[in-house]
C-alpha atoms as a PDB file:
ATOM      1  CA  UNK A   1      19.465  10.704   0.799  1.00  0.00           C
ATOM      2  CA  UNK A   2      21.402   7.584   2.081  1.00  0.00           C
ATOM      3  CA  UNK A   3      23.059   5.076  -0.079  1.00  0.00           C
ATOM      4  CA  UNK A   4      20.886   1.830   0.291  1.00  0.00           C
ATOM      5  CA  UNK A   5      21.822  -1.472  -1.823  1.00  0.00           C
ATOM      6  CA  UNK A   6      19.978  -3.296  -4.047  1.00  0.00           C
ATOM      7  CA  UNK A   7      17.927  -5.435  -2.458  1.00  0.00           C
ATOM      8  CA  UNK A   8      17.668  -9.209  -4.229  1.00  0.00           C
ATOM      9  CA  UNK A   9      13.937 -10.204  -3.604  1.00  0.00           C
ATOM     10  CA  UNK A  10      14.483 -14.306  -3.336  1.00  0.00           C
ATOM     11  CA  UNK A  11      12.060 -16.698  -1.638  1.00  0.00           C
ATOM     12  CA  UNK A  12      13.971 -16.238   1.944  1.00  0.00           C
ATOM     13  CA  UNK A  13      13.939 -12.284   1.542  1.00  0.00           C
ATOM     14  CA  UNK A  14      10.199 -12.109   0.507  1.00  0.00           C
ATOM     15  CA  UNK A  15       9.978 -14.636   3.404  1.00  0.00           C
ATOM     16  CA  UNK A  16      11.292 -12.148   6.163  1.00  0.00           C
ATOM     17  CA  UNK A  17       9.375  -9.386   4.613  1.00  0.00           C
ATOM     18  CA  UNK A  18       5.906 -11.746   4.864  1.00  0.00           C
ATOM     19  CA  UNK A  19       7.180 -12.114   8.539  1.00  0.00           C
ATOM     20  CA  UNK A  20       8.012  -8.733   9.766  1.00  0.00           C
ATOM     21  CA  UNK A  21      11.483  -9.821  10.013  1.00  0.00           C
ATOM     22  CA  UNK A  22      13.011  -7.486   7.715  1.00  0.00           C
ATOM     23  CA  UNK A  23      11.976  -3.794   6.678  1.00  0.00           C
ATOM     24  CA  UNK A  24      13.042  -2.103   3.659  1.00  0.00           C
ATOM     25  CA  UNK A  25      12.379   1.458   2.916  1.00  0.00           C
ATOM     26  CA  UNK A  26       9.424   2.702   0.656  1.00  0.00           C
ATOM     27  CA  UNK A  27      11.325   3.299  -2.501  1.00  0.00           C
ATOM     28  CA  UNK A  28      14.397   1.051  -2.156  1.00  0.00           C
ATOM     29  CA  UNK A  29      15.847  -0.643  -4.652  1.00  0.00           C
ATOM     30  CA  UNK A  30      14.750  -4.409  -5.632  1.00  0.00           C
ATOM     31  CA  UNK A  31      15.768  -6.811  -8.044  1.00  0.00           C
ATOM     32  CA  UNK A  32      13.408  -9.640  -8.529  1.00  0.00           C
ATOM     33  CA  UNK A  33      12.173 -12.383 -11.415  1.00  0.00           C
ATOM     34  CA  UNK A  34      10.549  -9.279 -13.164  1.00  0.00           C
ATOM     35  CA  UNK A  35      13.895  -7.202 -13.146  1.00  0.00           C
ATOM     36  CA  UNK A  36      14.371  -3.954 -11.217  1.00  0.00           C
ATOM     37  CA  UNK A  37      11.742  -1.959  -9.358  1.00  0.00           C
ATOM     38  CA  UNK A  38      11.410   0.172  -6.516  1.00  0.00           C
ATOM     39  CA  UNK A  39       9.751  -1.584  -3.233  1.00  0.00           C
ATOM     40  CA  UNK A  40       6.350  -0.260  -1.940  1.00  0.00           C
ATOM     41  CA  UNK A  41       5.571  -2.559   0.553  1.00  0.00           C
ATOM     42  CA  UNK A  42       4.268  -5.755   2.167  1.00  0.00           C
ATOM     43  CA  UNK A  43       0.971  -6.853   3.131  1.00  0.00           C
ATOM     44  CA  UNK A  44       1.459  -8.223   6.952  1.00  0.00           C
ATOM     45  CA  UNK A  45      -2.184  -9.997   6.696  1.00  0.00           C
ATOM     46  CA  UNK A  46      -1.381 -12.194   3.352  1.00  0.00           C
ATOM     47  CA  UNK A  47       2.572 -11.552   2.973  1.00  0.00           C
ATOM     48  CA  UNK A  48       2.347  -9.906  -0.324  1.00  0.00           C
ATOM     49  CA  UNK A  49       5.521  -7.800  -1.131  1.00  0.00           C
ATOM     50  CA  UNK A  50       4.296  -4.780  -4.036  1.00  0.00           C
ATOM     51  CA  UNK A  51       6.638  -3.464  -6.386  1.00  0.00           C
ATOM     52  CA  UNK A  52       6.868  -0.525  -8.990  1.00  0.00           C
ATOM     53  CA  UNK A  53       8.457  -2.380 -11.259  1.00  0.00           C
ATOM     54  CA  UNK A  54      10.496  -0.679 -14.376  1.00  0.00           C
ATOM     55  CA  UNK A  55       9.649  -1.259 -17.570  1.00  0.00           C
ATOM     56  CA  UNK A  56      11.503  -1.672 -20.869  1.00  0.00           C
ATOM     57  CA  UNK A  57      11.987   1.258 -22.597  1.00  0.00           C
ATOM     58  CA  UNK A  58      11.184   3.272 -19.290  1.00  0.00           C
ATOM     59  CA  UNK A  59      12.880   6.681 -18.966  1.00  0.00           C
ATOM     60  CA  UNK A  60      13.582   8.040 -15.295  1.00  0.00           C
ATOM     61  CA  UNK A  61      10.765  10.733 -15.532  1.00  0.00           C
ATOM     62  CA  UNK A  62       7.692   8.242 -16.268  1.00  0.00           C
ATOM     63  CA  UNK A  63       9.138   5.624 -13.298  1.00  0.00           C
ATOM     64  CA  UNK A  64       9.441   7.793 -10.738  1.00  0.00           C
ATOM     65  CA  UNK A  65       5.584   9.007 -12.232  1.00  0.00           C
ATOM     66  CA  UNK A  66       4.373   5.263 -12.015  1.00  0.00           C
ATOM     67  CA  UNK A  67       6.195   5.245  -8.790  1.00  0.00           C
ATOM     68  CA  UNK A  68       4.252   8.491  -7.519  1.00  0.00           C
ATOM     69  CA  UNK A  69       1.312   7.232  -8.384  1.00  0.00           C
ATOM     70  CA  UNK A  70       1.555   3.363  -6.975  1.00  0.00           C
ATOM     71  CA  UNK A  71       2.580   5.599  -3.667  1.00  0.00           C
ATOM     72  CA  UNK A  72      -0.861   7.776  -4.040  1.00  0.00           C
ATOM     73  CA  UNK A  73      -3.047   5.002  -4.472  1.00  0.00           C
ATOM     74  CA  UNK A  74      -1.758   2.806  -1.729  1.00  0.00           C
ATOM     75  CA  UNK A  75      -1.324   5.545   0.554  1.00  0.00           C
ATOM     76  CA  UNK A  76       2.611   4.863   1.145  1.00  0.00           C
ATOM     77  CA  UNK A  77       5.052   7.085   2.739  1.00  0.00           C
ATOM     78  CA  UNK A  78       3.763  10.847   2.737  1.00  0.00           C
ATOM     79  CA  UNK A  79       0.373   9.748   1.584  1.00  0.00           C
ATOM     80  CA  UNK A  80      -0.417   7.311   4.648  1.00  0.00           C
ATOM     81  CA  UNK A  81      -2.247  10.315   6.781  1.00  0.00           C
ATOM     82  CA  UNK A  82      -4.809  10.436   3.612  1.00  0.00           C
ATOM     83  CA  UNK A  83      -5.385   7.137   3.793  1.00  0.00           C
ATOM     84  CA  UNK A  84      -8.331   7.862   7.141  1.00  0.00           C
ATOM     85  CA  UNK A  85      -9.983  10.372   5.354  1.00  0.00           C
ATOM     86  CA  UNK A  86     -10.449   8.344   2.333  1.00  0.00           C
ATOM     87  CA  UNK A  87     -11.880   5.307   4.645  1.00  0.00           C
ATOM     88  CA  UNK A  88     -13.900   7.646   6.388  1.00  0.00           C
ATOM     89  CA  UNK A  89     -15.502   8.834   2.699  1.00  0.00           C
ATOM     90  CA  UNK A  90     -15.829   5.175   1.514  1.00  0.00           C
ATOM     91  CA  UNK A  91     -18.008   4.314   5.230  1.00  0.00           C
ATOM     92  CA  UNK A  92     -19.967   7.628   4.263  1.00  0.00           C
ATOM     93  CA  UNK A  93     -20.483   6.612   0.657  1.00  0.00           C
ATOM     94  CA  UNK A  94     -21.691   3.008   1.913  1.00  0.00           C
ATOM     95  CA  UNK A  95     -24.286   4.371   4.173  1.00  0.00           C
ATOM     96  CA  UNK A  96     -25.935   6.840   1.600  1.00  0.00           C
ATOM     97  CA  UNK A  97     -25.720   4.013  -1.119  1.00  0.00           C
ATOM     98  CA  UNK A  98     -27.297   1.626   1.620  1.00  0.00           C
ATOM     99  CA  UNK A  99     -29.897   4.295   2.473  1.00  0.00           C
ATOM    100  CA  UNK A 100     -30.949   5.030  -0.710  1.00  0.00           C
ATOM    101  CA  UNK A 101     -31.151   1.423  -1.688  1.00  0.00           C
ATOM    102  CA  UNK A 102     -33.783   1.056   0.938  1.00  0.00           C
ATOM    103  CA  UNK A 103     -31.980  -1.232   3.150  1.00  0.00           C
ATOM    104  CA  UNK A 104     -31.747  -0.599   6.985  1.00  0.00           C
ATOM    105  CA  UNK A 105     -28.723   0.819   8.643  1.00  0.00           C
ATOM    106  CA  UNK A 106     -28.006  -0.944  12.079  1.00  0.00           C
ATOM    107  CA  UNK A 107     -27.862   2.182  14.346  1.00  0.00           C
ATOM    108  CA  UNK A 108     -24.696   2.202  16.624  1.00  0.00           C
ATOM    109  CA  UNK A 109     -25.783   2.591  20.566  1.00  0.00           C
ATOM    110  CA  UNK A 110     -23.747   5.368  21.868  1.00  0.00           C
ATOM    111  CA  UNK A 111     -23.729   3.333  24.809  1.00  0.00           C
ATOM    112  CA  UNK A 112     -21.298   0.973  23.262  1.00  0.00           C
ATOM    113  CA  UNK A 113     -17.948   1.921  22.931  1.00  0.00           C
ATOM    114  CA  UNK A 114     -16.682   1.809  19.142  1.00  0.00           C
ATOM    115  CA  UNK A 115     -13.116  -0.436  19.325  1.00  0.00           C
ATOM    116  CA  UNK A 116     -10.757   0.606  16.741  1.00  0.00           C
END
């Protein structure tokens, strides 16, 4: 694995992330105001940058596990090609829970074209 720096997350660093400007690498190094973490990624709609940070008294084992998991549930890195499947569950689970609440689903005209 290649050597990359820690990576100081101030305003104008969080500011290029927000803008696309700069990319770092799903489990690169940060330092930030709530110490050291590993970086997860950034929201491009809202410009959120999301962090696994360390905690005190954390041993390598359970941060790479929080890590693991923060990459699980927000579909990051090898995850990402679950993330479809799990959208296409959630638009499933909608329409039976709409269904059996009585309320009408609009039927799509196969007409129409669906735009992803």
């Amino acid at each position: 694995m290649p050597y990359f720096p820690t990576i100081e997350l101030t305003p104008q660093v969080s500011l290029l992330l927000a803008r696309g400007a700069l990319r770092l690498n799903p489990g690169q190094w940060v330092r930030g105001p709530k110490g050291h973490g590993r970086y997860l990624r950034t929201d491009p709609r809202t410009g959120t940058t999301y962090v696994s940070w360390l905690r005190p008294g954390d041993d390598w084992e359970t941060a790479s596990q929080r890590f693991s998991r923060a990459c699980q549930k927000g579909f990051i890195g090898r995850y990402r090609g679950g993330y479809e499947a799990e959208k296409a569950r959630r638009e499933m689970a909608r329409l039976i829970a709409d269904a059996d609440n009585g309320r009408s689903v609009p039927m799509r005209d196969e007409r129409q074209p669906t735009l992803f």
